[in-house]
Protein backbone atom coordinates (compact mmCIF):
# COMPACT_ATOMS: atom_id res chain seq x y z
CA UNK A 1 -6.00 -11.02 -9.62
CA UNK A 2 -5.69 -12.35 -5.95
CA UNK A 3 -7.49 -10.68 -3.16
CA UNK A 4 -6.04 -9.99 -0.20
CA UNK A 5 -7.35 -9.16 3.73
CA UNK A 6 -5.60 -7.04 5.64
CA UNK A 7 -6.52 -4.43 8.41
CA UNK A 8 -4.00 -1.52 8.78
CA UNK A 9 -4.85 1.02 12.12
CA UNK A 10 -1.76 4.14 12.05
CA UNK A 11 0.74 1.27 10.25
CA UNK A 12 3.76 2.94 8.44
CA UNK A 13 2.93 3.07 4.83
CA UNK A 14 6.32 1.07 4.01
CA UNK A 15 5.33 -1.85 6.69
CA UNK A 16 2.05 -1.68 4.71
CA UNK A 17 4.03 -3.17 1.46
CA UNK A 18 5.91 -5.32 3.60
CA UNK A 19 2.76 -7.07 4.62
CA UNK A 20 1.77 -7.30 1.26
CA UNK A 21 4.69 -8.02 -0.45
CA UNK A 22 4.31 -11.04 2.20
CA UNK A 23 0.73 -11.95 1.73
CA UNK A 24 0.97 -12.13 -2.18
CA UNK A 25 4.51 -13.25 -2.98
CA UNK A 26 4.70 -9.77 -5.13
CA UNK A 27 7.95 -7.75 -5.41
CA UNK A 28 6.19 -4.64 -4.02
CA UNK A 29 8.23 -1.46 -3.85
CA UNK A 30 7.75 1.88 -2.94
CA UNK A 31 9.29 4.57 -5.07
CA UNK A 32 10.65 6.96 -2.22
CA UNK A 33 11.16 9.77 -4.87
CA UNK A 34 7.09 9.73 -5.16
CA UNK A 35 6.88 9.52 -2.02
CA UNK A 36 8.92 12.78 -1.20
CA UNK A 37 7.04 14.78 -4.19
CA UNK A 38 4.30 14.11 -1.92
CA UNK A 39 5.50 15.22 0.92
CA UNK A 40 5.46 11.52 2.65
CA UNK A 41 7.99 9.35 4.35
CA UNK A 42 8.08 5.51 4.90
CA UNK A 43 6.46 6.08 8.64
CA UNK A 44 3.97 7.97 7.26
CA UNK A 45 0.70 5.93 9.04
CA UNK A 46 -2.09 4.22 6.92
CA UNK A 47 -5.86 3.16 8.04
CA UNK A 48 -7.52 0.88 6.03
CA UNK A 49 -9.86 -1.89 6.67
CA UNK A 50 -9.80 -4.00 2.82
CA UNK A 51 -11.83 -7.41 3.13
CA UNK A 52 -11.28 -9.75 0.40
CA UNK A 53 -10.28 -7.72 -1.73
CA UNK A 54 -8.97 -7.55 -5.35
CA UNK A 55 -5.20 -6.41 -4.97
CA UNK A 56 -5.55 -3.60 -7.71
CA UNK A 57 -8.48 -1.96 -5.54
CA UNK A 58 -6.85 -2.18 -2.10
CA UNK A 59 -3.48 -0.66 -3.57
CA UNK A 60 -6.06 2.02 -4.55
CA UNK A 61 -7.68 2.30 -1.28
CA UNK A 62 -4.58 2.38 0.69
CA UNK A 63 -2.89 4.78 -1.98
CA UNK A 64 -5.57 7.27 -3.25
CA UNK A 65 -5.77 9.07 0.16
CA UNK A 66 -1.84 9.85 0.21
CA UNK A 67 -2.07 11.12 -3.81
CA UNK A 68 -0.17 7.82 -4.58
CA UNK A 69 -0.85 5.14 -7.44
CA UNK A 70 0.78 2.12 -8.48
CA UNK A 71 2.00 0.76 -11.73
CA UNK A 72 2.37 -2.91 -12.21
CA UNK A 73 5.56 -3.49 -14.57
């Protein structure tokens, strides 16, 4: 699993898979029906500070907060 560092501070949550669709090489997407079901759009900000970590637990950091997951297909 790679690990990935990356400090977000208020950064739209869809700029936040930009970055790490960038940093991995991983065809991250966000499913925008989700997101509305939840009541969040692609500005909605994220703060996270993830150090070295594994990519399944920073997903989970910057997710669990928003009632998001992820599902790797």
């Amino acid at each position: 699993m790679q690990r990935v560092t990356m400090n977000f501070d208020a950064t739209p949550i869809s700029d936040v898979a930009d970055m790490l669709r960038d940093q991995t090489g991983l065809n991250i997407l966000l499913d925008r029906q989700a997101l509305d079901e939840e009541g969040i759009t692609p500005d909605t900000p994220v703060q996270a500070k993830i150090t070295n970590a594994r990519l399944d637990n920073a997903l989970a950091r910057i997710l669990h907060p928003h009632n998001l997951t992820y599902v790797v297909r």
